[in-house]
Structures are given as structure tokens and as C-alpha cells.
Protein backbone atom coordinates (compact mmCIF):
# COMPACT_ATOMS: atom_id res chain seq x y z
CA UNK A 1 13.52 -8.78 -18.46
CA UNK A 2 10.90 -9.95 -20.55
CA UNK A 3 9.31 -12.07 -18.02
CA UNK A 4 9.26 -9.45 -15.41
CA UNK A 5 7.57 -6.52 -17.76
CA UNK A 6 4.91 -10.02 -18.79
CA UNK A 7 4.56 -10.02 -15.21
CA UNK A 8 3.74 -6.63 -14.32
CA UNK A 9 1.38 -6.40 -17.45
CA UNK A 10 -0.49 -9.70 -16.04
CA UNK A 11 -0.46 -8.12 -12.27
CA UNK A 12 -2.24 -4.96 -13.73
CA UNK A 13 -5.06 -6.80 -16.16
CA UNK A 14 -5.71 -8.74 -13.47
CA UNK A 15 -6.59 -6.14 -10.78
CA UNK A 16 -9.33 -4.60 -13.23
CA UNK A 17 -10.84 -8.04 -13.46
CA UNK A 18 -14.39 -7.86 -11.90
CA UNK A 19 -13.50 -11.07 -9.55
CA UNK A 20 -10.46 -9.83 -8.42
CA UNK A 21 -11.76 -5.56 -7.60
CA UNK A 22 -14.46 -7.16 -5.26
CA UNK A 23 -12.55 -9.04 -3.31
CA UNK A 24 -9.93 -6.33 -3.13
CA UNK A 25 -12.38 -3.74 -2.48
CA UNK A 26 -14.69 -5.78 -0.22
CA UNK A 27 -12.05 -6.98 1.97
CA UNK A 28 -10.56 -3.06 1.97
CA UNK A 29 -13.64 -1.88 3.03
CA UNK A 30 -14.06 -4.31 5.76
CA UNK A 31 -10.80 -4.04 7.43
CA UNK A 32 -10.60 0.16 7.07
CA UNK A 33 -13.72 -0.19 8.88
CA UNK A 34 -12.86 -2.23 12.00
CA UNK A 35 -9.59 -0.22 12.16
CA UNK A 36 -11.61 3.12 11.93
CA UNK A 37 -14.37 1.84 14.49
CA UNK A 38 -10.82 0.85 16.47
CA UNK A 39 -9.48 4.35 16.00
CA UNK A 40 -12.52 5.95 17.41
CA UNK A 41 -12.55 4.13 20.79
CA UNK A 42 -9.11 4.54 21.00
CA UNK A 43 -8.65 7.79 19.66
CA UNK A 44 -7.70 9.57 22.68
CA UNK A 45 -4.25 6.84 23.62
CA UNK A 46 -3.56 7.61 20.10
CA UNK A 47 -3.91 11.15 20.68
CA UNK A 48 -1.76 10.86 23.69
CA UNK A 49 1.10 8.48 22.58
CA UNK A 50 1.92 10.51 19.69
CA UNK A 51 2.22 13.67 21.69
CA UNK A 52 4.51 11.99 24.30
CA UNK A 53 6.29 11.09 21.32
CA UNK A 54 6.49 14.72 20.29
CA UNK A 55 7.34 16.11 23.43
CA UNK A 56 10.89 14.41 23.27
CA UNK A 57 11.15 15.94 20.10
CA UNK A 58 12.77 19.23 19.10
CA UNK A 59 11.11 21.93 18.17
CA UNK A 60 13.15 22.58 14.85
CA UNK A 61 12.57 19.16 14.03
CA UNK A 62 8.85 19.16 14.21
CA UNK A 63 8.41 22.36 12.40
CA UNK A 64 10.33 20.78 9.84
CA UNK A 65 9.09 17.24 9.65
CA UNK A 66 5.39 19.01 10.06
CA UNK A 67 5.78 21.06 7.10
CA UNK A 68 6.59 17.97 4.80
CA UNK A 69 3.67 15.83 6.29
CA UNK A 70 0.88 18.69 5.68
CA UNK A 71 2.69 19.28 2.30
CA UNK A 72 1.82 15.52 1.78
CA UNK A 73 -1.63 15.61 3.54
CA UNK A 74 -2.21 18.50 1.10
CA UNK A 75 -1.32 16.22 -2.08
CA UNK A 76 -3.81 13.94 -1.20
CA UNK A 77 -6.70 15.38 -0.42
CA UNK A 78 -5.83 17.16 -3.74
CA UNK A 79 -5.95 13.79 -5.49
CA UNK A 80 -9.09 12.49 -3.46
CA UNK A 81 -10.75 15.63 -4.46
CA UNK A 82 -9.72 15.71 -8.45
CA UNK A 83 -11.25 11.77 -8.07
CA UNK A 84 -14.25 13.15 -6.56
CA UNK A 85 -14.86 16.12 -8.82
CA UNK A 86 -14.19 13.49 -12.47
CA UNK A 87 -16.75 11.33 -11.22
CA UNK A 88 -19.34 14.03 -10.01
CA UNK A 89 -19.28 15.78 -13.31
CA UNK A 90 -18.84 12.84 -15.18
CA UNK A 91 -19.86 10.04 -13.58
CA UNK A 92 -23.07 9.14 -14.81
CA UNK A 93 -21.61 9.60 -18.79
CA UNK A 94 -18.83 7.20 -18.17
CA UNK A 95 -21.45 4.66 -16.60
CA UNK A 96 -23.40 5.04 -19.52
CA UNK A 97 -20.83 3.96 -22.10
CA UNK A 98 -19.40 1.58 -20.44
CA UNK A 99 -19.58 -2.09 -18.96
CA UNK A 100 -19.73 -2.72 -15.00
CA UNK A 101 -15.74 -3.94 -15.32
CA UNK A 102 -14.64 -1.51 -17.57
CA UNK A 103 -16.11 1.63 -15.21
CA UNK A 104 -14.71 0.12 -12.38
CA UNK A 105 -11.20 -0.44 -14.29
CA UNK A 106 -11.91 3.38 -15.23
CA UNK A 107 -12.37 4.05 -11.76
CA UNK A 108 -8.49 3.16 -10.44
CA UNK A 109 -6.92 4.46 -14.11
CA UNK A 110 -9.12 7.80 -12.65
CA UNK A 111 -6.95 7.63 -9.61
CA UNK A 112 -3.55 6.62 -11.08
CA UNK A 113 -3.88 9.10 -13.18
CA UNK A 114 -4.53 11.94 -10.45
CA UNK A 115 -2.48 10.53 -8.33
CA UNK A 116 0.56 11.35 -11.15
CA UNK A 117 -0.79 14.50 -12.38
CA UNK A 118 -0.37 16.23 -8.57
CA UNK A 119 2.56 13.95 -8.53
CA UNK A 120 3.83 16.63 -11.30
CA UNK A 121 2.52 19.17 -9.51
CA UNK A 122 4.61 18.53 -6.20
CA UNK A 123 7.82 17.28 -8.17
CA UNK A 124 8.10 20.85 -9.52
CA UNK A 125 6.32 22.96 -6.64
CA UNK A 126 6.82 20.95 -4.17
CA UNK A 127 9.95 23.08 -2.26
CA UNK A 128 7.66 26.13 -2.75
CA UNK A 129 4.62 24.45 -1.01
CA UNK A 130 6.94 23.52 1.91
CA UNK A 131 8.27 26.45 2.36
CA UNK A 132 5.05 28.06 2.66
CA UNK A 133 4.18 25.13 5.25
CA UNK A 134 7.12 25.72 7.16
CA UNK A 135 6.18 29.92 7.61
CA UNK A 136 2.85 28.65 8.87
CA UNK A 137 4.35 26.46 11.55
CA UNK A 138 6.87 28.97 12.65
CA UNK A 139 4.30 31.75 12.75
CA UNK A 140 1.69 29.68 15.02
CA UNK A 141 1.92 28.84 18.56
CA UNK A 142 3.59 25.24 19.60
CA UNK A 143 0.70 23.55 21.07
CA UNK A 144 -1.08 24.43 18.19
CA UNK A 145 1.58 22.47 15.91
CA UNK A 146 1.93 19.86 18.27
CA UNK A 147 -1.81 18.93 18.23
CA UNK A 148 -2.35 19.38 14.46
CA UNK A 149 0.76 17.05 14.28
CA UNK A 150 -0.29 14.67 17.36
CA UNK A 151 -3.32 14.03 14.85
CA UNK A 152 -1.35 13.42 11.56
CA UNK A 153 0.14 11.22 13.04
CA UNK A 154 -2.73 9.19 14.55
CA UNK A 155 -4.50 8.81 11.01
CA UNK A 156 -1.13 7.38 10.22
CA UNK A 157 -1.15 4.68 12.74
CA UNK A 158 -4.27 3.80 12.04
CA UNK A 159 -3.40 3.58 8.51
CA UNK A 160 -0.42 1.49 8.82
CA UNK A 161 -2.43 -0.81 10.86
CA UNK A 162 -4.97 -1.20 7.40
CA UNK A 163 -1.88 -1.86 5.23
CA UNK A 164 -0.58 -4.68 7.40
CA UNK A 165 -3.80 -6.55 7.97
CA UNK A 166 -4.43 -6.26 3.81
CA UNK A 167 -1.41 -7.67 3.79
CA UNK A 168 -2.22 -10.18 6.24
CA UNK A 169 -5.71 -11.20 4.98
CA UNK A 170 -3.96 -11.54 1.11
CA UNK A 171 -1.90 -14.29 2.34
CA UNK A 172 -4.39 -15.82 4.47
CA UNK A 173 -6.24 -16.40 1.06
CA UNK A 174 -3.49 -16.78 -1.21
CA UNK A 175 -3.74 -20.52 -1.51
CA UNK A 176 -7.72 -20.26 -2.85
CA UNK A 177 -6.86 -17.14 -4.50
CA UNK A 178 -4.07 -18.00 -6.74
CA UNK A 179 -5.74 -21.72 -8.03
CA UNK A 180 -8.87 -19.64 -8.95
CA UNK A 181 -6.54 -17.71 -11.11
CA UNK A 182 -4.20 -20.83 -12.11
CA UNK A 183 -7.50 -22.24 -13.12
CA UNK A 184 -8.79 -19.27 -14.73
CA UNK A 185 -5.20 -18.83 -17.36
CA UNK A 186 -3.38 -21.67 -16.83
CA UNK A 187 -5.72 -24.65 -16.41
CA UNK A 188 -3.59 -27.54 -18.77
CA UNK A 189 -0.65 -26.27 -16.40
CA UNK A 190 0.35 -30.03 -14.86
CA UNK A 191 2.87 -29.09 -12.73
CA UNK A 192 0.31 -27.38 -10.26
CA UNK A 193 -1.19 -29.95 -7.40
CA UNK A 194 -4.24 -29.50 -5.23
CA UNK A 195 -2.55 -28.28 -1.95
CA UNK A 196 -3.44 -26.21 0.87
CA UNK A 197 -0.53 -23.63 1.66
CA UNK A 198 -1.13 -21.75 4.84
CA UNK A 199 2.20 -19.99 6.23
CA UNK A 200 0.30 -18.48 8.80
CA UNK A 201 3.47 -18.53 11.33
CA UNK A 202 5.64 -17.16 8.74
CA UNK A 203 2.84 -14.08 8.27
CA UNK A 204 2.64 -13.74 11.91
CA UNK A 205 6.53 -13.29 12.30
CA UNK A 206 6.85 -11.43 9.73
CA UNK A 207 3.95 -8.91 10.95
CA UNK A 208 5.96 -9.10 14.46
CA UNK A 209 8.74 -7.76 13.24
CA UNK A 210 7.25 -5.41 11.27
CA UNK A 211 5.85 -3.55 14.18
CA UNK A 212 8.28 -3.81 16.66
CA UNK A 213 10.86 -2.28 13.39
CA UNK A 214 8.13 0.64 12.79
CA UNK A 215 7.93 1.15 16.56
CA UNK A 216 11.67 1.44 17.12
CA UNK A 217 12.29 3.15 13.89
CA UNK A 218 9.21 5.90 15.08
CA UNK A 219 11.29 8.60 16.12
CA UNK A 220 13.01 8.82 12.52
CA UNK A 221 9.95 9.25 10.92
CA UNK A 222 10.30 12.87 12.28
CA UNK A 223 13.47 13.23 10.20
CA UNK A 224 12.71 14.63 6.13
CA UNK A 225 13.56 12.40 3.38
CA UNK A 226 14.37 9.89 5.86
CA UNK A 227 10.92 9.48 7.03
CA UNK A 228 9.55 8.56 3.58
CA UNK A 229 12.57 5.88 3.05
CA UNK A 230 12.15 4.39 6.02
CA UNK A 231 8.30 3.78 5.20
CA UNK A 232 8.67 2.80 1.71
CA UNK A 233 10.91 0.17 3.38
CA UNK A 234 9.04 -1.15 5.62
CA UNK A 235 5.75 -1.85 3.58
CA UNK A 236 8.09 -3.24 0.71
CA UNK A 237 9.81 -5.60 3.24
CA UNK A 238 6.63 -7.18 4.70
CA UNK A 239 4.47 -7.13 0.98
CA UNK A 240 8.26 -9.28 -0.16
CA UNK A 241 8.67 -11.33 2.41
CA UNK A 242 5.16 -12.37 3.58
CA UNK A 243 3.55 -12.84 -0.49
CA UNK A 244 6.81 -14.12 -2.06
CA UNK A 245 7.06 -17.00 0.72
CA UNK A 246 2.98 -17.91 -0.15
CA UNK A 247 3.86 -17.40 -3.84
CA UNK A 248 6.97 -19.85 -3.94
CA UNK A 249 5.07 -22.80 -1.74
CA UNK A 250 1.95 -22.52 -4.52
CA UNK A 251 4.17 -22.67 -7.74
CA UNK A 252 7.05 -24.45 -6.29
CA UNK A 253 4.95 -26.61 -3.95
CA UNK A 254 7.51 -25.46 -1.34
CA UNK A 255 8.90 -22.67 0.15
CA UNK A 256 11.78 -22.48 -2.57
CA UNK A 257 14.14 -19.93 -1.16
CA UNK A 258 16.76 -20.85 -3.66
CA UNK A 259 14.46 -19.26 -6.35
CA UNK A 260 14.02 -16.59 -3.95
CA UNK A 261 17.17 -15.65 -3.08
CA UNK A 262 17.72 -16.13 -7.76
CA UNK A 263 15.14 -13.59 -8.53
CA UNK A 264 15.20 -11.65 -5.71
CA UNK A 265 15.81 -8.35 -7.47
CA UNK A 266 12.79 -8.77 -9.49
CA UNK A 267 10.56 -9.12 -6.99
CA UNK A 268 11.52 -6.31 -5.18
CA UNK A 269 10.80 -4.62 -7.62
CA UNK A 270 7.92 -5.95 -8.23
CA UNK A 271 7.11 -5.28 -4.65
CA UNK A 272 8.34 -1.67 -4.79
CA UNK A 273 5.36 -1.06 -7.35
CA UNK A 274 2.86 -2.75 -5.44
CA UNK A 275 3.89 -0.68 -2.60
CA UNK A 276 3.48 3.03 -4.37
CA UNK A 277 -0.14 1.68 -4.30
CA UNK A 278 -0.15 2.49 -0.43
CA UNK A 279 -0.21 6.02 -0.95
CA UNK A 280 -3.23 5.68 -2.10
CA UNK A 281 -6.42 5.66 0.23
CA UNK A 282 -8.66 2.78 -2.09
CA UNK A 283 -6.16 1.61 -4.21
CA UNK A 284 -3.76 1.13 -1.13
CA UNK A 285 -6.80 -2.27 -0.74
CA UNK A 286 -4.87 -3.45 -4.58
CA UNK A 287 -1.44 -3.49 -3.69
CA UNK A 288 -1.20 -6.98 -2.09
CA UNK A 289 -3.04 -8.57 -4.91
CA UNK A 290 -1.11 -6.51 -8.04
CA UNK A 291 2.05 -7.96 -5.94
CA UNK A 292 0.82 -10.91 -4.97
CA UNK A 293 -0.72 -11.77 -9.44
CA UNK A 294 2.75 -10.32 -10.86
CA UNK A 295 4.97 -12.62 -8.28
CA UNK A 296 3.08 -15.27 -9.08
CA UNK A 297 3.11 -14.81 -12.96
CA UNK A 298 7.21 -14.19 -13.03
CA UNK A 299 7.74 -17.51 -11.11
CA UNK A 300 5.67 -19.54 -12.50
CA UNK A 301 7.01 -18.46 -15.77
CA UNK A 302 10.81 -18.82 -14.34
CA UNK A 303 9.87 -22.64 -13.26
CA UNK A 304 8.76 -23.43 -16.74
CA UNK A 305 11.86 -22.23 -18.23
């Protein structure tokens, strides 16, 4: 237990390190836009996929299904906008007392920490906001819900599609990313060796079926509760499979799946709390890295043992 809290503690020190917020954020930034310029130009299929999806739909459903996803929409703009307002009024104060790192480490505690307090918010009020979401749906016309919801669900897609290719991109890099960090800590560690680990095939199969699981799995996402299961899921699945597989070949020097299969427990949960990082537009770009640092940290410290 000790090595997995270590862990996490290392995974979240390390993600407010200068060196490792630029690449997260530059590499965020970069793939959000492509996707976005993608969305754009495509906008319209999107537009008109999701509403054939809708149209096999029941009504009841979609009122129902609608109500939680605005309730959810709602939550975050709420947190985007408490971000906003914290570093409009006080922006320029906290940049003033403090170093480059430590404002940007301020930044994403700024987030977390909006991100829990409407978290509150919704855990006690949240049947009450739904409610109210669900009287507006039933009170306006059906094309109008269908659009609103035909567009939800495109900023989804697109969305999804940003999570995966972080994902990707983080264990593209892992191999250079994890011996600047190995040399960084660790540097009198002997059991490391210069090697170049590139499971490429492994990423790609594992971003295969990741699709072709969200795609099939689609229509559920209309169902309440379920929905939100079945995309916690999914994003935990690909963040465990795809980083612990780079993870294991750099400590291990191999894909190790014994170890995997050992401490599988702890990273999934270690994955589950890289994964709440998702929800998050801008720290959704640290949750492959926070997973990737604390997976990294737990195994190497398991191999030592």
C-alpha cells in the first residue's frame, strides 16, 4: 500500500514539474487543434451520424439521457468559468508572488479544486438540476432536443478522439520520456539499460479495439448511469493497457505480463485516477503522463523489492 500512495504522490509532483506541463500542454494543444480544425470540416457527417443515431432512439430515452448530459455540460462550463473568473481577478497577484512553475502548478490545483467544489455542488443538487433539465426537454419541441442533442454529442466525438490520440502520442514517447525522468531521480539506478521500446502495434491494437468497443457500445451511452460507466471504462481500459505494456518493457526491459497480471489492481487504480483527469478540458492533456509517472514509479519500486 505504501508503494502505491509513494506512487501516486510521485505521479502528482511530477506533473507540476515545468518539463513535464510543457510537454503535456504543448502536445494537448496541438492535437485539440488538428481534431478541432477536423471537427470543423467535418462537422456536418458529425452532425448527421449522431442524429441517425438518435432517430432509432426513443423518445423517453433521449429526454432522459439529454437531461443528464446538459446537467453535465452545465457542470463544466461552471468549472471552466469559476477557472476563468480566479484567474481574471486574480491572476496578475498570483503571478506576482510566485515562480513560473509554481503559477503554473497553481494553475491545475485552480482547476482540481473547481472541478471538486461543483463536484459538491452536483453530488447534493444534482437530482434537482436534472429534474429541472428533464421539464425543459419535455416542454420543447423534438427536433429542437434532437439537434441540441445531435450537437452534444458531436463535441463528444470529437473529444474522445483528443483523449485517444493523448493517449497515443504518450506512448509513442514513453521510451525518451521515462529515461529523462529515470535520469532526472534515479540516475545510480543500474538495473535500467539504454533501449528503445516502441510498442507501436500493441498501441495501434489497442486503439482498434477501443473504437470499434465505443462504436458498438454507442447506443448505451443513451442509457443514465450506464452511459458514464461505460465511458469511465473505456478510457481506463486503453490508459491500462496501452501505458502499463510501455511501462513494464522500460523497467522490466520486457513486456513482463507476469508483473502485470501481480499488480494489476494497483494499476487500475492508478489508471482510474488518471482517467477522472478526462473530465477535464486542459487537464484531460495530464492524464496519460500522471498515469503513465505513477505506473512507472510503483514498478520500478516493486522490481527493486
Amino acid at each position: 500500500m505504501q508503494d502505491f500512495l509513494d506512487a501516486i504522490i510521485f505521479g502528482f509532483k511530477e506533473i507540476l514539474k515545468t518539463s513535464v506541463m510543457k510537454f503535456a500542454m504543448v502536445s494537448g494543444i496541438v492535437i485539440s487543434a488538428i481534431w478541432i480544425f477536423i471537427g470543423v470540416v467535418f462537422w456536418d457527417d458529425i452532425i448527421s451520424l449522431s442524429s441517425g443515431v438518435l432517430d432509432l432512439i426513443p423518445f423517453s430515452m433521449i429526454r432522459s439521457n439529454g437531461a443528464w448530459m446538459l446537467s453535465t455540460f452545465l457542470w463544466l462550463q461552471l468549472v471552466l468559468v469559476t477557472f476563468a473568473l480566479v484567474f481574471t481577478f486574480f491572476g496578475s497577484i498570483i503571478a506576482d508572488k510566485e515562480s513560473r512553475e509554481k503559477f503554473a502548478s497553481t494553475a491545475i490545483l485552480v482547476g482540481l479544486s473547481s472541478a471538486i467544489f461543483w463536484g459538491i455542488v452536483w453530488w447534493f443538487g444534482g437530482d434537482y438540476i436534472y429534474a429541472q433539465f428533464l421539464k425543459l426537454l419535455t416542454w420543447l419541441p423534438f427536433e429542437t432536443v434532437e439537434k441540441s442533442l445531435a450537437y452534444l454529442i458531436g463535441f463528444y466525438i470529437i473529444y474522445s478522439a483528443i483523449i485517444v490520440s493523448l493517449i497515443f502520442v504518450a506512448s509513442a514517447f514513453s521510451a525518451n520520456f521515462l529515461q529523462e525522468i529515470r535520469e532526472k531521480h534515479f540516475p545510480y539506478d543500474r538495473m535500467y539499460e539504454e533501449h528503445e521500446y516502441k510498442n507501436v502495434k500493441q498501441t495501434l491494437k489497442d486503439t482498434a479495439i477501443f473504437t470499434i468497443t465505443s462504436i458498438i457500445s454507442f447506443p448505451l451511452l443513451f442509457v443514465p448511469i450506464l452511459n458514464f460507466l461505460i465511458l469511465v471504462a473505456l478510457w481506463i481500459w486503453l490508459m491500462k493497457d496501452t501505458l502499463s505494456y510501455d511501462v513494464s518493457a522500460f523497467v522490466f526491459g520486457k513486456i513482463d505480463k507476469e508483473a502485470l497480471q501481480e499488480y494489476k489492481k494497483e494499476l487500475w487504480a492508478i489508471t482510474l485516477l488518471g482517467s477522472l483527469f478526462n473530465f477535464i478540458p486542459i487537464l484531460n492533456a495530464f492524464a496519460p503522463y500522471f498515469t503513465q509517472l505513477s505506473m512507472f514509479y510503483y514498478l520500478k519500486e516493486k522490481r527493486n523489492h
